[in-house]
N, C-alpha and C. Protein backbone atom coordinates (compact mmCIF):
# COMPACT_ATOMS: atom_id res chain seq x y z
N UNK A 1 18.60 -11.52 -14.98
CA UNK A 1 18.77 -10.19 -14.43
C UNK A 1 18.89 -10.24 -12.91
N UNK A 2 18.20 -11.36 -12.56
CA UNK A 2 17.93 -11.10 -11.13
C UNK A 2 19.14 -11.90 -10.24
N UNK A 3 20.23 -11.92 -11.15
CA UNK A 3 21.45 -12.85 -10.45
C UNK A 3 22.52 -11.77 -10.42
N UNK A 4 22.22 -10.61 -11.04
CA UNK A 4 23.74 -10.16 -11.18
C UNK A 4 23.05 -8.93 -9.54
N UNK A 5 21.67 -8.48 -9.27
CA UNK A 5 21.36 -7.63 -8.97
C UNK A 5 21.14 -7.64 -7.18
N UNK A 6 21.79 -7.14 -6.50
CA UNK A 6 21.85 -8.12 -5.19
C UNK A 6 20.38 -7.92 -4.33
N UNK A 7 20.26 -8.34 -3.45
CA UNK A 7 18.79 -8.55 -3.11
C UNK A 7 18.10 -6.78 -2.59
N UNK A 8 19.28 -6.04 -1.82
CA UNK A 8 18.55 -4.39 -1.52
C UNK A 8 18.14 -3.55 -3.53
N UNK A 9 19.14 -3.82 -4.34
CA UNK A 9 18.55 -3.34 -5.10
C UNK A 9 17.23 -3.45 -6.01
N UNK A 10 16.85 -5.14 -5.63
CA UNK A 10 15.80 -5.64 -6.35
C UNK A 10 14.75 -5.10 -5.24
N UNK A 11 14.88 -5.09 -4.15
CA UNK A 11 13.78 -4.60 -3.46
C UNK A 11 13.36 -3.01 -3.70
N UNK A 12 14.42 -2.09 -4.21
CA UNK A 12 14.37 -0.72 -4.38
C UNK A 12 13.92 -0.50 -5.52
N UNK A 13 14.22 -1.50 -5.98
CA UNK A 13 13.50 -1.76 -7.70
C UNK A 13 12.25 -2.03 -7.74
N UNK A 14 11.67 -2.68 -6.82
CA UNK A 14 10.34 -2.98 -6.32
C UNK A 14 9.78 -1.93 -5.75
N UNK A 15 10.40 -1.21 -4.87
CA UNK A 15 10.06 0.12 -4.21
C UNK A 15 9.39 1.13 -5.38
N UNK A 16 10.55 1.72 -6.03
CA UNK A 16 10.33 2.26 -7.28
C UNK A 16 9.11 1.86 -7.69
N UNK A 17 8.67 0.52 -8.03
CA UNK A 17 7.68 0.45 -9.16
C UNK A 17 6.29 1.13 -8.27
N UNK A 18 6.45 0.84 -7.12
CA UNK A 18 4.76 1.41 -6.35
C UNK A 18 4.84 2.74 -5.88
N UNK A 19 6.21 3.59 -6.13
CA UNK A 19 6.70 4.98 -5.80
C UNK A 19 5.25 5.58 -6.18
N UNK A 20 5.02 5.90 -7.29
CA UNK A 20 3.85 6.69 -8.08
C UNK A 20 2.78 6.29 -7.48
N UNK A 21 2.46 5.67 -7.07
CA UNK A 21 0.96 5.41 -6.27
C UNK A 21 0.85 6.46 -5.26
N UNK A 22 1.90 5.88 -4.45
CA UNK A 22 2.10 6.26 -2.99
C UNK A 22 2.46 8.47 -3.00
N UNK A 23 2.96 8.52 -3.73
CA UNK A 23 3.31 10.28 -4.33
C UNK A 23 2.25 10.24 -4.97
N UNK A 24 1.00 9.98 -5.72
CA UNK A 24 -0.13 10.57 -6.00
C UNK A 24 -1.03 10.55 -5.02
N UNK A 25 -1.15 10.09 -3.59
CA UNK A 25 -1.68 10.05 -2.89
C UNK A 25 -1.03 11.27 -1.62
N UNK A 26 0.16 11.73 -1.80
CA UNK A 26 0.86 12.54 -1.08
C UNK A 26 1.67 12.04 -0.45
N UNK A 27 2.36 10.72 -0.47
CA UNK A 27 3.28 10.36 0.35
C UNK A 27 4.23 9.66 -0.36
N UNK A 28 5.00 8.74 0.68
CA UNK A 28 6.27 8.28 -0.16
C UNK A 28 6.65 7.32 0.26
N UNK A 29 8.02 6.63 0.15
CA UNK A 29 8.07 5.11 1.05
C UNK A 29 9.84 4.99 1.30
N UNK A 30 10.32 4.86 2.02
CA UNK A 30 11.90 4.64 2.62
C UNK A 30 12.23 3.67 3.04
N UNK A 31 13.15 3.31 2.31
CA UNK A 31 13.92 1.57 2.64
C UNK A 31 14.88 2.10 4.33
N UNK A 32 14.61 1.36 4.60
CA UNK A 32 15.40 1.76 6.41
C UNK A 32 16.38 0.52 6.17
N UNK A 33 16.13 -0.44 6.07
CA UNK A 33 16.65 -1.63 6.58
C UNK A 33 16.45 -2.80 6.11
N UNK A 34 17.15 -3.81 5.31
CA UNK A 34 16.84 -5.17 5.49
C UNK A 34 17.34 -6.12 6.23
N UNK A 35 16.85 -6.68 7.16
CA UNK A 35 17.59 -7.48 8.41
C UNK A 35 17.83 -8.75 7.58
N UNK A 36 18.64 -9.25 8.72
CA UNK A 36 19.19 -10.45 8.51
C UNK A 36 17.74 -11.85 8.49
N UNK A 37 17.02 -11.73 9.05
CA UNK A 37 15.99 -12.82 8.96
C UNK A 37 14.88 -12.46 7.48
N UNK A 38 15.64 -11.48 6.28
CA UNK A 38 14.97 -11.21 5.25
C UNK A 38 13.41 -10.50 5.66
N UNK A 39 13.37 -9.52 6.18
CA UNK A 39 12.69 -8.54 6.63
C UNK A 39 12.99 -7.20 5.96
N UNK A 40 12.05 -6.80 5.70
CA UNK A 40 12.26 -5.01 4.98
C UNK A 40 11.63 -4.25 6.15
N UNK A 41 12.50 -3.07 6.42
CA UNK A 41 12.03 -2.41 6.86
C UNK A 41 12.08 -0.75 6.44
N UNK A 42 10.39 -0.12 6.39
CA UNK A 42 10.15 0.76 5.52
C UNK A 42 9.77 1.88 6.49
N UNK A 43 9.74 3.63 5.94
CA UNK A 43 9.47 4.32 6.45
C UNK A 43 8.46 4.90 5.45
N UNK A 44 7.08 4.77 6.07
CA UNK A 44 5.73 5.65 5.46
C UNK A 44 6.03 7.40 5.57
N UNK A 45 6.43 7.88 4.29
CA UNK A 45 6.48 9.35 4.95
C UNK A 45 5.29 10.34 3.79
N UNK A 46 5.09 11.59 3.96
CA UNK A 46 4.38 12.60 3.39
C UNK A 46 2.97 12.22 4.10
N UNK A 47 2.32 11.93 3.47
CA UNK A 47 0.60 12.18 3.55
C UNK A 47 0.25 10.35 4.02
N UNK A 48 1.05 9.88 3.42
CA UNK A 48 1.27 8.06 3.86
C UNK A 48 1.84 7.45 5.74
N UNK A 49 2.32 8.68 6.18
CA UNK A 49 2.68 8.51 7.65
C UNK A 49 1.63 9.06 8.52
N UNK A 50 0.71 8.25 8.96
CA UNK A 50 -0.42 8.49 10.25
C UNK A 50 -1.45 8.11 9.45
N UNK A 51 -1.47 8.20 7.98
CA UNK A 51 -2.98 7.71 7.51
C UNK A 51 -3.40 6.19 8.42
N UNK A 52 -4.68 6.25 8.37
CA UNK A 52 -5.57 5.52 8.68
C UNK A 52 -5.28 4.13 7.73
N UNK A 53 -5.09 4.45 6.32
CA UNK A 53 -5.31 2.99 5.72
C UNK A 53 -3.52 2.69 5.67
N UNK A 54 -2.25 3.25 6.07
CA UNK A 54 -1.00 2.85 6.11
C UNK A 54 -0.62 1.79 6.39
N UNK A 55 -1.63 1.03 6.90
CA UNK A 55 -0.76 -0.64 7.34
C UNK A 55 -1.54 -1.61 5.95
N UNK A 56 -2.90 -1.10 5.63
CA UNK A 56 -3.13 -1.73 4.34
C UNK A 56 -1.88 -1.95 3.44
N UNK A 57 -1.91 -0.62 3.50
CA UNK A 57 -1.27 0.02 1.92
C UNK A 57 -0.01 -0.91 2.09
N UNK A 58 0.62 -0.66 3.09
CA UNK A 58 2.05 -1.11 3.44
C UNK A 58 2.15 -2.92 3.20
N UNK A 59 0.96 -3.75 3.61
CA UNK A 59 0.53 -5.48 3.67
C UNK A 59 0.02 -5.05 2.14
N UNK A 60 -0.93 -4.79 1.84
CA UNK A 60 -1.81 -5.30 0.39
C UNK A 60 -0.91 -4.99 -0.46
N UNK A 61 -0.05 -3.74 -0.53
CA UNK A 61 0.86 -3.02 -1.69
C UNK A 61 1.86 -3.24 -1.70
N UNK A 62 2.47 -2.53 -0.70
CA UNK A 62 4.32 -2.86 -0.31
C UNK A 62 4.21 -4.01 -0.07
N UNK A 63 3.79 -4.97 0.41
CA UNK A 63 4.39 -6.04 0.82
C UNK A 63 4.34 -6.99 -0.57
N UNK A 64 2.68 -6.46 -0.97
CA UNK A 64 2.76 -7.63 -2.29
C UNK A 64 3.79 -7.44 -3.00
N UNK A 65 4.14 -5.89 -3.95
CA UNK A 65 4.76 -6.14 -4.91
C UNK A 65 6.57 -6.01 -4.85
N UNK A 66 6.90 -5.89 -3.28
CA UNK A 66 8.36 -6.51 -2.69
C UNK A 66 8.35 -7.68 -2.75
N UNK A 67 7.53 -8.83 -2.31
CA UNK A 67 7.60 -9.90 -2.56
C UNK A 67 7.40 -11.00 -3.63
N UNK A 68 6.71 -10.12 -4.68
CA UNK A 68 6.59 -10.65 -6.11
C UNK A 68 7.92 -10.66 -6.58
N UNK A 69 8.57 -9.70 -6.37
CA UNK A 69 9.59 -8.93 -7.32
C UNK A 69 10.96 -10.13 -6.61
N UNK A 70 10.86 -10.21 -5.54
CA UNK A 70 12.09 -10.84 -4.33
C UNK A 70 11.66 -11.69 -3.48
N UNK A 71 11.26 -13.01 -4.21
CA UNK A 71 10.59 -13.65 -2.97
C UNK A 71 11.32 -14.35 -1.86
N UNK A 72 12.74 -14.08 -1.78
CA UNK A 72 13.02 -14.22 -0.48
C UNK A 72 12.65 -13.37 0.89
N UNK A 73 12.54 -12.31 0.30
CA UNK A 73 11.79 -11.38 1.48
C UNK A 73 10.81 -12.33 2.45
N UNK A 74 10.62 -11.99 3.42
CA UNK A 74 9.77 -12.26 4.33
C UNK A 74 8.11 -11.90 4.84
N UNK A 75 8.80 -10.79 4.82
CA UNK A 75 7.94 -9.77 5.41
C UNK A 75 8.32 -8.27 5.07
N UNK A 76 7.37 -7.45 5.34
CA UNK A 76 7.72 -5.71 4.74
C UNK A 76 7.22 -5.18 5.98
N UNK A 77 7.60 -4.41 7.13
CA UNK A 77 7.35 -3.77 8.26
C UNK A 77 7.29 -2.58 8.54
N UNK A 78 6.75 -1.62 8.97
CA UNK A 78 6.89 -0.45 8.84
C UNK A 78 7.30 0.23 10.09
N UNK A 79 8.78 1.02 10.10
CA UNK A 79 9.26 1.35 11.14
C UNK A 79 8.30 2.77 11.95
């Protein structure tokens, strides 16, 4: 599966799967960008932009399960 699917959609696919967390908590998550050095770059929005625990969430969560899913990724950053 993961050959026909190019690397932004597997990451959005990844996105998707932690969507529901992040919207039961009041917020949400936006693909901005994947750079060329395999970097994601994300936008924390709703109730998830200014929280206090947003860089957790973004390293322990977003980052884990983008990089499970696509392990060429690098890193997950939050614009």
């Amino acid at each position: 599966m993961s050959d026909t699917l190019t690397i932004k959609e597997r990451v959005l696919n990844a996105l998707n799967k932690i969507r529901p967390y992040l919207q039961a908590d009041g917020g949400d998550i936006e693909l901005l960008e994947i750079t060329d050095d395999m970097s994601v770059r994300v936008k924390l929005t709703g109730a998830c932009h200014g929280c206090p625990y947003s860089m957790m969430t973004l390293k322990a969560g977003v980052e884990k399960a983008v990089r499970q899913d696509v392990p060429e990724i690098k890193q997950v950053i939050s614009a």
